[in-house]
C-alpha atoms as a PDB file:
ATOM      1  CA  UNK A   1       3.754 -31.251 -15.694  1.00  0.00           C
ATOM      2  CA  UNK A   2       5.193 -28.192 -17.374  1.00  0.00           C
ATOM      3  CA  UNK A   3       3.458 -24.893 -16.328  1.00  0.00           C
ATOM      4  CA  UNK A   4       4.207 -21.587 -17.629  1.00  0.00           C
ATOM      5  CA  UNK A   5       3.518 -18.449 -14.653  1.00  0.00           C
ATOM      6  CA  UNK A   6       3.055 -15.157 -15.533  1.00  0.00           C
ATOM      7  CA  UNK A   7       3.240 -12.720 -13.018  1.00  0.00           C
ATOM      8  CA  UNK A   8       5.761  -9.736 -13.347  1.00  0.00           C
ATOM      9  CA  UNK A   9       3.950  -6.967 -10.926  1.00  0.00           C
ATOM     10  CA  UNK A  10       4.066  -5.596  -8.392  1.00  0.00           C
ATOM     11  CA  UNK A  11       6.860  -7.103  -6.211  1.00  0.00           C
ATOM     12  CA  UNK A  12       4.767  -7.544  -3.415  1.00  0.00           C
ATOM     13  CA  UNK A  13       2.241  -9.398  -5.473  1.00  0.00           C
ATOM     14  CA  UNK A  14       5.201 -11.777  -6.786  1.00  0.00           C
ATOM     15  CA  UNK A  15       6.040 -12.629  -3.721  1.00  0.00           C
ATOM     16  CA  UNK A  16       2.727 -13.730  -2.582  1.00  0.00           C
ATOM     17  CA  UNK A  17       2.270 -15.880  -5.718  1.00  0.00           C
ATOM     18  CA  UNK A  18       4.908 -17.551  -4.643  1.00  0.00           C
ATOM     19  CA  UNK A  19       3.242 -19.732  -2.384  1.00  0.00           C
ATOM     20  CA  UNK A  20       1.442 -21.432  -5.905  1.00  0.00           C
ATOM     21  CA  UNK A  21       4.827 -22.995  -5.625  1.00  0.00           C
ATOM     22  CA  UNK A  22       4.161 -25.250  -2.622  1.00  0.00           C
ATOM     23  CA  UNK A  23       1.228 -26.728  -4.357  1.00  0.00           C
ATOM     24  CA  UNK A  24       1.826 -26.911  -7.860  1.00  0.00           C
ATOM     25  CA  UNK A  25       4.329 -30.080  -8.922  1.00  0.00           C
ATOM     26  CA  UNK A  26       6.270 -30.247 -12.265  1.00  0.00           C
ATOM     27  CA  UNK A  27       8.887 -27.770 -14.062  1.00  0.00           C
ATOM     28  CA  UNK A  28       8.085 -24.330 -13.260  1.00  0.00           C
ATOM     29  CA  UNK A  29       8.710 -21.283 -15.961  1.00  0.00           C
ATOM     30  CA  UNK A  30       8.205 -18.271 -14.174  1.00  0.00           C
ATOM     31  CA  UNK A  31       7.945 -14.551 -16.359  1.00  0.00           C
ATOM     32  CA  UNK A  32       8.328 -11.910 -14.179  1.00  0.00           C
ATOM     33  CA  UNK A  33      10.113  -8.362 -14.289  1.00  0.00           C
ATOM     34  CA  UNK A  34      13.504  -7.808 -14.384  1.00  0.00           C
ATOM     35  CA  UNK A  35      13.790  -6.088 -11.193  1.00  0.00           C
ATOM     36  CA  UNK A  36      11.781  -9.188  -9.484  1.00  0.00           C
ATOM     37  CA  UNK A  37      14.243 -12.200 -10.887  1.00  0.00           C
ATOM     38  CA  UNK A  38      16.474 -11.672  -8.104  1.00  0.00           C
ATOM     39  CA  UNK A  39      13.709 -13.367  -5.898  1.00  0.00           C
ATOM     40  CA  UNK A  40      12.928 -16.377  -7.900  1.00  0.00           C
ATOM     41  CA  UNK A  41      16.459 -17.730  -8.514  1.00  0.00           C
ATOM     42  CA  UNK A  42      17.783 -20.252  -6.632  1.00  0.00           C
ATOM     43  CA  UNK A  43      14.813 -20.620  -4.817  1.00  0.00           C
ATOM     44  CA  UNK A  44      13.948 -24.302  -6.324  1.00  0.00           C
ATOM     45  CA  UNK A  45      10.702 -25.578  -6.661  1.00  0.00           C
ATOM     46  CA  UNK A  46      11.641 -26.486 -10.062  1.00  0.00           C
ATOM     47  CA  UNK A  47      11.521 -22.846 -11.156  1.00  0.00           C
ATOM     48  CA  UNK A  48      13.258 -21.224 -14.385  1.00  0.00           C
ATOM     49  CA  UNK A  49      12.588 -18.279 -13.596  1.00  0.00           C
ATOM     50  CA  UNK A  50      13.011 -15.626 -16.964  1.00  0.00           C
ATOM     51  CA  UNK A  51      12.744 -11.683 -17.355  1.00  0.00           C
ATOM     52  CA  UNK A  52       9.807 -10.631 -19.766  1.00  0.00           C
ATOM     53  CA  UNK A  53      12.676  -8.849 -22.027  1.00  0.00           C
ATOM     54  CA  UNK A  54      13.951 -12.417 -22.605  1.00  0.00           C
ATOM     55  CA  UNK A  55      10.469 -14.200 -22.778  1.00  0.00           C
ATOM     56  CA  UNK A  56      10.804 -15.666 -26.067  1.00  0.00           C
ATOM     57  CA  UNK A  57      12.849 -18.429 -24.350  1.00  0.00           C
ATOM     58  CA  UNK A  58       9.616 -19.593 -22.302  1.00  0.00           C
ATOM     59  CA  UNK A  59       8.287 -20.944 -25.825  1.00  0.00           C
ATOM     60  CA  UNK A  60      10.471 -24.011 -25.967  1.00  0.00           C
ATOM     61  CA  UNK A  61       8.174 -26.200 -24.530  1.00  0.00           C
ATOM     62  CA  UNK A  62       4.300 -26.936 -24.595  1.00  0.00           C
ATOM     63  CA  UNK A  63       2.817 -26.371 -21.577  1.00  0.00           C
ATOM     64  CA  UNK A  64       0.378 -28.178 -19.655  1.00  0.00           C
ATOM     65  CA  UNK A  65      -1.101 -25.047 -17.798  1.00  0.00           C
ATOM     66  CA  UNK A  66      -0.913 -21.469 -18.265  1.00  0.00           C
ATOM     67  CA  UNK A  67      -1.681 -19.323 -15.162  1.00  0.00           C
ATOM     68  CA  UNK A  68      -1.438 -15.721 -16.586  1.00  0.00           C
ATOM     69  CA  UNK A  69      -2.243 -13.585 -13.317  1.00  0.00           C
ATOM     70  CA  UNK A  70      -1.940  -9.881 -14.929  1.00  0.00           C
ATOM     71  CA  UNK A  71      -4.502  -7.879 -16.560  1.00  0.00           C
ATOM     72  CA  UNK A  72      -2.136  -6.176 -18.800  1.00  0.00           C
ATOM     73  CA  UNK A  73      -2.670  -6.466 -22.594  1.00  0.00           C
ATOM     74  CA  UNK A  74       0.793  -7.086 -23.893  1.00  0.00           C
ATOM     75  CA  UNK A  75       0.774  -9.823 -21.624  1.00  0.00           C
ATOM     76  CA  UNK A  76      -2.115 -11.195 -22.551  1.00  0.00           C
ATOM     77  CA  UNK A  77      -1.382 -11.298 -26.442  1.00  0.00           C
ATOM     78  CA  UNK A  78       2.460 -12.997 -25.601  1.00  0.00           C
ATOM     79  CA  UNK A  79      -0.019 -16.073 -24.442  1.00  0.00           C
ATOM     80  CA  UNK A  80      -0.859 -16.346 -27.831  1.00  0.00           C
ATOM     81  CA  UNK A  81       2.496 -17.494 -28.829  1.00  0.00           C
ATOM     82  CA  UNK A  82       2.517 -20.379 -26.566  1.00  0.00           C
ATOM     83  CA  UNK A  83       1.762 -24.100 -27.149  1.00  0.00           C
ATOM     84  CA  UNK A  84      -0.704 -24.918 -23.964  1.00  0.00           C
ATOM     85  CA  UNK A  85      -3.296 -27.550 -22.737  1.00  0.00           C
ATOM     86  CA  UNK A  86      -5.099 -25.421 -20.271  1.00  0.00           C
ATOM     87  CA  UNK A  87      -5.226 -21.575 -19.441  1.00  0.00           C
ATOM     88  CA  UNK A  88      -5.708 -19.825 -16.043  1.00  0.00           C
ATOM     89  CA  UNK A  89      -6.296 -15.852 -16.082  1.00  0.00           C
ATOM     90  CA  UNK A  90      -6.248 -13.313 -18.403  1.00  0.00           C
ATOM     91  CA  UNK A  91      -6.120 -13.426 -22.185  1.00  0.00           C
ATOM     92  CA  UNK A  92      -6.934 -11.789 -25.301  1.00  0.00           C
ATOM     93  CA  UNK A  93     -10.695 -12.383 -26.586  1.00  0.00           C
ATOM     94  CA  UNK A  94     -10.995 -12.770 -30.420  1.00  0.00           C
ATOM     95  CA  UNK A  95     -11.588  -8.923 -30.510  1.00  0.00           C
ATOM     96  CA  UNK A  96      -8.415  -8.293 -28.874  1.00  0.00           C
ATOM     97  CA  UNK A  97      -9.887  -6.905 -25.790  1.00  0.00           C
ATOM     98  CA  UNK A  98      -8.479  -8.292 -22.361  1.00  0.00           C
ATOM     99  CA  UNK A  99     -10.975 -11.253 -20.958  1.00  0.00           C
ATOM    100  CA  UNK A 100     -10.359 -14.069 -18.163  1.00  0.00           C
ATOM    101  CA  UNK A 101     -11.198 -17.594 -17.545  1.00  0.00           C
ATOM    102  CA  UNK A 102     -14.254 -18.704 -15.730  1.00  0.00           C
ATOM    103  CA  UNK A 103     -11.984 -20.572 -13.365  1.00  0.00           C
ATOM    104  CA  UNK A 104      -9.613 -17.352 -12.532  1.00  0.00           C
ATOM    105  CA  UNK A 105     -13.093 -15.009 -12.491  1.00  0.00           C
ATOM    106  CA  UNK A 106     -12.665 -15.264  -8.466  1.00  0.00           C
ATOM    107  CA  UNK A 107      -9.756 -12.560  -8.623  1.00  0.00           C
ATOM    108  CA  UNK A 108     -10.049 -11.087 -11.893  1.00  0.00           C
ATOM    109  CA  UNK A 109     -13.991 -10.045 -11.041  1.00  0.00           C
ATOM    110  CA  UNK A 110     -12.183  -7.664  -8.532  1.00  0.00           C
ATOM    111  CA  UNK A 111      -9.364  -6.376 -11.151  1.00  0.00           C
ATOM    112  CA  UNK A 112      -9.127  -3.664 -13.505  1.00  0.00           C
ATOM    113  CA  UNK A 113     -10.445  -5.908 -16.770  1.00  0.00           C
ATOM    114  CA  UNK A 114     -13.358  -7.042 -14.692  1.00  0.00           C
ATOM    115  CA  UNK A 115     -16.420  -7.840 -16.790  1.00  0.00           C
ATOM    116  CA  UNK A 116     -18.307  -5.976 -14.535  1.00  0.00           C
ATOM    117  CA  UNK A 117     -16.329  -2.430 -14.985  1.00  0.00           C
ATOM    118  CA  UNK A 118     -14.044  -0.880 -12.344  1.00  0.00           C
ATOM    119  CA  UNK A 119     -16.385   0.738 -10.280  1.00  0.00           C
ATOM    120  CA  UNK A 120     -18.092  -2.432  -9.289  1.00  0.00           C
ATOM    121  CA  UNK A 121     -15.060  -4.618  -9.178  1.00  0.00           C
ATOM    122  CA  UNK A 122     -13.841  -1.669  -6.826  1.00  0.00           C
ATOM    123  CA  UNK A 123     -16.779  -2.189  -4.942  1.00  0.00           C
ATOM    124  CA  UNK A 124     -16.472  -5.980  -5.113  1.00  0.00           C
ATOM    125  CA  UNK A 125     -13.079  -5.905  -3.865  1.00  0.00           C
ATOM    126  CA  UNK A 126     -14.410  -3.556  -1.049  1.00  0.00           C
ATOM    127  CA  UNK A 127     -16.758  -6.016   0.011  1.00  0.00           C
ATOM    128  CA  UNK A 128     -14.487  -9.450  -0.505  1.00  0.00           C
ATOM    129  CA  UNK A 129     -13.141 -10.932   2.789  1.00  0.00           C
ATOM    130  CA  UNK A 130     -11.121 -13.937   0.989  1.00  0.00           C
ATOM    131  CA  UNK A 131      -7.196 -13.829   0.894  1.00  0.00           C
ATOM    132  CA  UNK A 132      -5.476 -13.569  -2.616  1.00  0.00           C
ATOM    133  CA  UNK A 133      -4.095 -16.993  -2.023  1.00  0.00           C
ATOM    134  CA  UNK A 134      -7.655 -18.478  -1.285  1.00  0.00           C
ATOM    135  CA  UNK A 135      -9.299 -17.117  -4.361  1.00  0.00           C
ATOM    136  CA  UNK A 136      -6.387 -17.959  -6.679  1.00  0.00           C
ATOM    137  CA  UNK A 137      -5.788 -21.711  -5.376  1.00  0.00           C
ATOM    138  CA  UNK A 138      -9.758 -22.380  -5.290  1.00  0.00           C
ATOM    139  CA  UNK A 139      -9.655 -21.240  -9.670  1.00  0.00           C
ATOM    140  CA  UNK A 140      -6.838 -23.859  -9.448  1.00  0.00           C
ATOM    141  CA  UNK A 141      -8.492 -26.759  -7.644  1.00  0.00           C
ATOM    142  CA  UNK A 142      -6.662 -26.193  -4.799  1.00  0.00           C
ATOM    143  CA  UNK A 143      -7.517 -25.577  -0.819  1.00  0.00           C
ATOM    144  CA  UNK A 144      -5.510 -22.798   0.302  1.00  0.00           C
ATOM    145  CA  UNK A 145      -4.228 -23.886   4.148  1.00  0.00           C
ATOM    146  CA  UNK A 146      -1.529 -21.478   4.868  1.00  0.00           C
ATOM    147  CA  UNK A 147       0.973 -22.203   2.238  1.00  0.00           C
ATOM    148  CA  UNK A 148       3.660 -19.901   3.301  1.00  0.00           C
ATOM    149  CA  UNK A 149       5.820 -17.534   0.666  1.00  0.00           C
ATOM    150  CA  UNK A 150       8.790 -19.241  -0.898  1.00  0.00           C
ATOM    151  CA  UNK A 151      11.904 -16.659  -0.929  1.00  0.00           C
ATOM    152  CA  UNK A 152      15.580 -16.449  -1.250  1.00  0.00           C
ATOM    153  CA  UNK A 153      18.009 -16.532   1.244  1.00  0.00           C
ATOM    154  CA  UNK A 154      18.521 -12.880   2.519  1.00  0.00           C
ATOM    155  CA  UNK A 155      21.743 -10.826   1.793  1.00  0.00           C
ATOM    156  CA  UNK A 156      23.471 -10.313   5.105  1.00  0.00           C
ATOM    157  CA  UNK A 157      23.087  -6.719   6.173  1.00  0.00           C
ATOM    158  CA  UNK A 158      24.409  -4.534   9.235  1.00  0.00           C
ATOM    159  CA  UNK A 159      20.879  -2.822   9.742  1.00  0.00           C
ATOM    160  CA  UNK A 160      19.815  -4.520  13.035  1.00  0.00           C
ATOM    161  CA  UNK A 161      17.329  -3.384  15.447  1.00  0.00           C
ATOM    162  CA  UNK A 162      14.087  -3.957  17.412  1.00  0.00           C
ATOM    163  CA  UNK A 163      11.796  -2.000  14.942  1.00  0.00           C
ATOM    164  CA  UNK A 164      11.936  -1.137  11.366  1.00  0.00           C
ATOM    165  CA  UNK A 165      10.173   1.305  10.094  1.00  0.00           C
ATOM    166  CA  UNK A 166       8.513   1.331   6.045  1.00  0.00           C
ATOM    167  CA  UNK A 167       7.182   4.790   5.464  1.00  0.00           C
ATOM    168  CA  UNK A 168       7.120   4.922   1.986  1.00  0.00           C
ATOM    169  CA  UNK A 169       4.659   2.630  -0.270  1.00  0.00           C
ATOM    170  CA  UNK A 170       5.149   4.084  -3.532  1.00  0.00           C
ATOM    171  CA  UNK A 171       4.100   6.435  -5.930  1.00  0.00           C
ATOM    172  CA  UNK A 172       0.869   4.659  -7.383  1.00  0.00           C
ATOM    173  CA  UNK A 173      -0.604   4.888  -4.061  1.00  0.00           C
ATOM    174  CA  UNK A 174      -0.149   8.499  -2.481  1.00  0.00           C
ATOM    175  CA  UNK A 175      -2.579   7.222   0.530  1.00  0.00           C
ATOM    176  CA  UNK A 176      -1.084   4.156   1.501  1.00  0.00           C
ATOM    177  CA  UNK A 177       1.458   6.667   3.264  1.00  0.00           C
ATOM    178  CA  UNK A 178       0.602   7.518   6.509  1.00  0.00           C
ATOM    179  CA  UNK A 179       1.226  10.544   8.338  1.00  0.00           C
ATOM    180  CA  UNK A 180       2.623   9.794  11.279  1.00  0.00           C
ATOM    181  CA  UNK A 181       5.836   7.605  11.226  1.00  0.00           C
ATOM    182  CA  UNK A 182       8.706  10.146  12.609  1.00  0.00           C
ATOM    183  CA  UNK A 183       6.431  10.623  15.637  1.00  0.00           C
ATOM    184  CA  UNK A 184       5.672   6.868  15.944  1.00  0.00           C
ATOM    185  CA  UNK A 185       9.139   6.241  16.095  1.00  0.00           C
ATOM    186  CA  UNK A 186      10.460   8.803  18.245  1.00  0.00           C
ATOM    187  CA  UNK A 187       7.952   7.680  21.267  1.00  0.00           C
ATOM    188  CA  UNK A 188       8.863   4.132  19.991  1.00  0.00           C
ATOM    189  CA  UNK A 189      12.790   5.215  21.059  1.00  0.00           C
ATOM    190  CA  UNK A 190      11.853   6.796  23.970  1.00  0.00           C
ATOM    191  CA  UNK A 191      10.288   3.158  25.096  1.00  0.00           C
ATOM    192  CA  UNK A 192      14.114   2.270  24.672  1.00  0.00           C
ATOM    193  CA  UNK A 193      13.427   0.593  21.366  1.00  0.00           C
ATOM    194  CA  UNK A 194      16.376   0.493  18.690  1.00  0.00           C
ATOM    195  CA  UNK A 195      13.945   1.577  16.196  1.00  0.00           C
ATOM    196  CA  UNK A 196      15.570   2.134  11.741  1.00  0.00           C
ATOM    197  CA  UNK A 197      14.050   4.091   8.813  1.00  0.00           C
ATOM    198  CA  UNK A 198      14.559   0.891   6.524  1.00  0.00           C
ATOM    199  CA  UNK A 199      17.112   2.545   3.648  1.00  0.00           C
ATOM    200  CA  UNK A 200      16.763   2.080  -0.013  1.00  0.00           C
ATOM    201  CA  UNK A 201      18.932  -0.842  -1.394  1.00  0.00           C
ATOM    202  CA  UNK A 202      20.564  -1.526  -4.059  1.00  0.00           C
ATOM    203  CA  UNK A 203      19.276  -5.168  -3.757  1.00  0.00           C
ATOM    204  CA  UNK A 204      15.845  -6.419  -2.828  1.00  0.00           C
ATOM    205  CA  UNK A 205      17.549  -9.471  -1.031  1.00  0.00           C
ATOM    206  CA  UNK A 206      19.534  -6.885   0.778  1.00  0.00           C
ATOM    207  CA  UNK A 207      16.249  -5.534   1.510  1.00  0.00           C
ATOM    208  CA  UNK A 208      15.043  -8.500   2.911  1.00  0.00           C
ATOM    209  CA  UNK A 209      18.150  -9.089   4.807  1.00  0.00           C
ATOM    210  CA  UNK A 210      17.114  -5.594   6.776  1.00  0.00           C
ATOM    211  CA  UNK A 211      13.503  -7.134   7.306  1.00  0.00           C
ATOM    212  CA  UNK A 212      14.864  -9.989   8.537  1.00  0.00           C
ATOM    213  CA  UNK A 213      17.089  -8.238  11.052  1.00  0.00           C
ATOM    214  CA  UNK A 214      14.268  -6.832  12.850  1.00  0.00           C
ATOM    215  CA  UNK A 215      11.705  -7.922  15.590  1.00  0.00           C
ATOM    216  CA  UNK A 216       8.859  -6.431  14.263  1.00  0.00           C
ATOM    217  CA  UNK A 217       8.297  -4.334  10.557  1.00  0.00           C
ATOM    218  CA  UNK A 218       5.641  -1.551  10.838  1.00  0.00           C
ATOM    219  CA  UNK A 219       4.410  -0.267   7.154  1.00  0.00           C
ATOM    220  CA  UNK A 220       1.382  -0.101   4.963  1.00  0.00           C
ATOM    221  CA  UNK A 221       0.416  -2.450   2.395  1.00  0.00           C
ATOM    222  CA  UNK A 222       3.920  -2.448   0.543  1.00  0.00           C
ATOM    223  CA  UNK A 223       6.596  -4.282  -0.403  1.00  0.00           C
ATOM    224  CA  UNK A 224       8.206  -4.826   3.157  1.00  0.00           C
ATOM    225  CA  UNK A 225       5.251  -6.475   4.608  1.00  0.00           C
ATOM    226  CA  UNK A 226       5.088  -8.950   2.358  1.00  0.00           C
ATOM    227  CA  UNK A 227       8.857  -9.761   2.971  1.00  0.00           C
ATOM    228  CA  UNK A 228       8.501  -9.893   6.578  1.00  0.00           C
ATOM    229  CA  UNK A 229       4.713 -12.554   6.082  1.00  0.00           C
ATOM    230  CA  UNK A 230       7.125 -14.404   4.009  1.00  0.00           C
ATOM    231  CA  UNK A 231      10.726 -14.115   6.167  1.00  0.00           C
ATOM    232  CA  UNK A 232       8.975 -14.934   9.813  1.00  0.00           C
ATOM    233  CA  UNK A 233       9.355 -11.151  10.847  1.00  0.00           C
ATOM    234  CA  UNK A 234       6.493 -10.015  12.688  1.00  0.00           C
ATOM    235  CA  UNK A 235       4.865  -6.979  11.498  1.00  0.00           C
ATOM    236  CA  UNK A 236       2.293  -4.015  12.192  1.00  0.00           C
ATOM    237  CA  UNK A 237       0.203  -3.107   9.048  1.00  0.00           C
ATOM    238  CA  UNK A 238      -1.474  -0.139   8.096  1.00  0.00           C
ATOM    239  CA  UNK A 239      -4.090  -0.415   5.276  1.00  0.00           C
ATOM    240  CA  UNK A 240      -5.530   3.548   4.268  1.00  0.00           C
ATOM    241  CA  UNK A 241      -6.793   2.251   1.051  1.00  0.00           C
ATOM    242  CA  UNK A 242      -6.372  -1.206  -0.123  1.00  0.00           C
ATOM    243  CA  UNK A 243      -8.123  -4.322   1.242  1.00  0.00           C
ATOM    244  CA  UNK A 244      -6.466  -5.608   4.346  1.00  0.00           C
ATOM    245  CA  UNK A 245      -8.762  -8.606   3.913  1.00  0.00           C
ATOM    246  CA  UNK A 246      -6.574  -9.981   0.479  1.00  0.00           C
ATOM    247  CA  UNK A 247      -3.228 -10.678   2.985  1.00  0.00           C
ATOM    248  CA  UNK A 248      -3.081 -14.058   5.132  1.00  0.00           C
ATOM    249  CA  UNK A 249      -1.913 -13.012   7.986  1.00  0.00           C
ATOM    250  CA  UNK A 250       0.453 -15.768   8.827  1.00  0.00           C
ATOM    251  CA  UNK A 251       0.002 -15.196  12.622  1.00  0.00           C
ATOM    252  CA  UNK A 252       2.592 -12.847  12.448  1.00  0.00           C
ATOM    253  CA  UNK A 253       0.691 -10.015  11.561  1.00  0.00           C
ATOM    254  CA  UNK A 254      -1.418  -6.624  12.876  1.00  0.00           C
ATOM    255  CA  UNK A 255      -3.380  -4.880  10.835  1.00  0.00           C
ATOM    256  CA  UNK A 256      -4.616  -1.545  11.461  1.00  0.00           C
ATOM    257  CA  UNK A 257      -7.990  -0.352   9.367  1.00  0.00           C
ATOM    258  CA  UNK A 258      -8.735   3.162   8.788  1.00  0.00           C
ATOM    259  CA  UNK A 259     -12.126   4.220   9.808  1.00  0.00           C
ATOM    260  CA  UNK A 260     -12.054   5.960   6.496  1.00  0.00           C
ATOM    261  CA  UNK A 261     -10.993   2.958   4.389  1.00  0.00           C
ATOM    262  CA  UNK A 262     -14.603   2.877   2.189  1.00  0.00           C
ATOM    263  CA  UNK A 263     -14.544   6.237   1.775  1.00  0.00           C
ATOM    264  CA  UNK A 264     -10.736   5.909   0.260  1.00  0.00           C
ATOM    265  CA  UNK A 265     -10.838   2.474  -0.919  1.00  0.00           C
ATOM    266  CA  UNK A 266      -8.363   2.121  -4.373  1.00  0.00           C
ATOM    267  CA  UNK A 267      -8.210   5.635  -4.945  1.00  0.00           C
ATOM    268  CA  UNK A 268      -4.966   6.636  -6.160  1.00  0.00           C
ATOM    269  CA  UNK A 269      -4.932   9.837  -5.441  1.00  0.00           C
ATOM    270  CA  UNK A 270      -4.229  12.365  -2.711  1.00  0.00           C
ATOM    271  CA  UNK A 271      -6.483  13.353   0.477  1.00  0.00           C
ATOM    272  CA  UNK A 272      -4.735  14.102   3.724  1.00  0.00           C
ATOM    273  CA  UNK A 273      -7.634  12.623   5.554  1.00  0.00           C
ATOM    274  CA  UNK A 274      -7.033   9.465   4.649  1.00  0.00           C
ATOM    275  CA  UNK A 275      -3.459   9.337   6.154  1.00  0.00           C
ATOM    276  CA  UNK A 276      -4.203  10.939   9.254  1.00  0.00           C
ATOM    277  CA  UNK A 277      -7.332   8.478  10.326  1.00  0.00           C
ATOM    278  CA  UNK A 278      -5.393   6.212  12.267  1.00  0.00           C
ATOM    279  CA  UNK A 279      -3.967   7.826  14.940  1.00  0.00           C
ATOM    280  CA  UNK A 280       0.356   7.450  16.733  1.00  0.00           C
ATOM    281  CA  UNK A 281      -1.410   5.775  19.546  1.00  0.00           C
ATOM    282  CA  UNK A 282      -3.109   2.940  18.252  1.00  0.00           C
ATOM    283  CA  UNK A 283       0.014   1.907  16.144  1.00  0.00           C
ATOM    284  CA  UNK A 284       1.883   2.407  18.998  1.00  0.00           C
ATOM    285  CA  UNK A 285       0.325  -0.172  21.375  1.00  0.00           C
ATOM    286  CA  UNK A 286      -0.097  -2.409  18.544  1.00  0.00           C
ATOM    287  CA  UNK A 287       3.965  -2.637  17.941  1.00  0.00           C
ATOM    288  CA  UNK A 288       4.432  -2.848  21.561  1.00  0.00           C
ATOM    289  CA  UNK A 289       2.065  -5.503  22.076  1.00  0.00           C
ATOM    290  CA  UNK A 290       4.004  -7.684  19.392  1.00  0.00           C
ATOM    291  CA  UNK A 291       7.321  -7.075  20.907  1.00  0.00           C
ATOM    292  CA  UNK A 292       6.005  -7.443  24.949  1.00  0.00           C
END
């Protein structure tokens, strides 16, 4: 088979498509952003993996299935170009207005071009307690049983230590940030933990290569986590606002729920409360708990 993916956003959410990859059999043409093609070369898997700047090169071959996995439009209308058999996800209705296929309706009722509007897709996704990679491989005929990540080998990196630490999730999601990090890891040090503020790289596999050097990763719903489900590092999540129910857990993984997390649930933007729900404790005997 030849099958065409499209996912370019966000880097977490690439990564955890990447377990499609375990499943699906044939040559693999893989769109995604620039900054994200680091983590599909050389990973195999019969992947040609291409930038969306140079996308143009993905039409030199018909394509027995589409899987188009964002809901924005431009992407939707580049589908149009391509010479396919069968289509999974989002594409551009006859009016030019973003739709989906019945098979891909799983996940894209809970997405911003859900046919039911965002405030009950919001609500839908509230009340969902299926993993990303269970609805997605169900539209695609498949079981989902724990198909891990596929990622590159890691940069090699001097950051080593028992703890690393992800305080910052980005600006799209002010709430995702909780409030308490310097004082988690101070009483995390004075455990006699070797405990880092994971840096900003240059890389993401250098990025990876600091996950990697770690016993345990504590962070929200971000990037890092899904490098340490997908590198073997165990990790402490916090979810403020997003659904902690969308991420397989590998049997690596803690999550920690805010008591608010309906009242905040994907809003992007600011309320103090909502970082400050889940208290240092709590956090604190989860990480220790992983590393005892």
């Amino acid at each position: 088979m030849k099958i065409l993916i499209l996912k370019l956003n966000a880097t977490g959410d690439v990564v955890r498509t990447t377990s499609l990859l375990r499943r699906l059999k044939g040559e693999i043409t893989w769109i995604t952003a620039k900054n994200n093609l680091s983590l599909l070369e050389g990973i195999g898997f019969g992947v040609r993996p291409l930038t969306w700047e140079n996308r143009t090169q993905a039409l030199d071959a018909e394509y027995d299935l589409i899987i188009n996995l964002e809901d924005d439009i431009e992407v939707a209308g580049f589908i149009r170009q391509a010479s396919y058999r069968q289509l999974y996800g989002a594409y551009l209705d006859k009016h030019n207005a973003p739709a989906y296929t019945k098979d891909s309706q799983r996940w894209f009722d809970l997405s911003l071009i859900s046919v039911h509007g965002r405030a009950k897709a919001d609500q839908l996704k509230l009340q969902n307690r299926r993993t990303y990679q269970d609805l997605v491989f169900e539209g695609l005929g498949f079981t989902f049983g724990g198909e891990k990540y596929v990622l590159p080998e890691p940069v090699k990196t001097d950051l080593h230590g028992d703890v690393a630490v992800a305080p910052v999730a980005g600006a799209v999601w002010p709430m995702k940030n909780w409030a308490y990090y310097d004082e988690l890891a101070k009483r995390l040090q004075a455990e006699g933990l070797q405990v880092n503020i994971l840096p900003k790289r240059s890389t993401l596999l250098e990025h990876l290569g600091d996950v990697r050097n770690h016993r345990c990763l504590v962070g929200g719903d971000s990037l890092p986590m899904h490098l340490a489900l997908g590198i073997g590092t165990s990790c402490v999540s916090i979810f403020n606002c997003t659904s902690p129910w969308e991420i397989f857990e590998y049997d690596i993984q803690e999550k920690i729920i805010s008591p608010l997390l309906s009242q905040f649930f994907y809003r992007r933007d600011f309320d103090v409360r909502a970082t400050t729900a889940i208290p240092v404790g709590e956090v604190l005997s989860a990480v220790l708990s992983k590393l005892a």
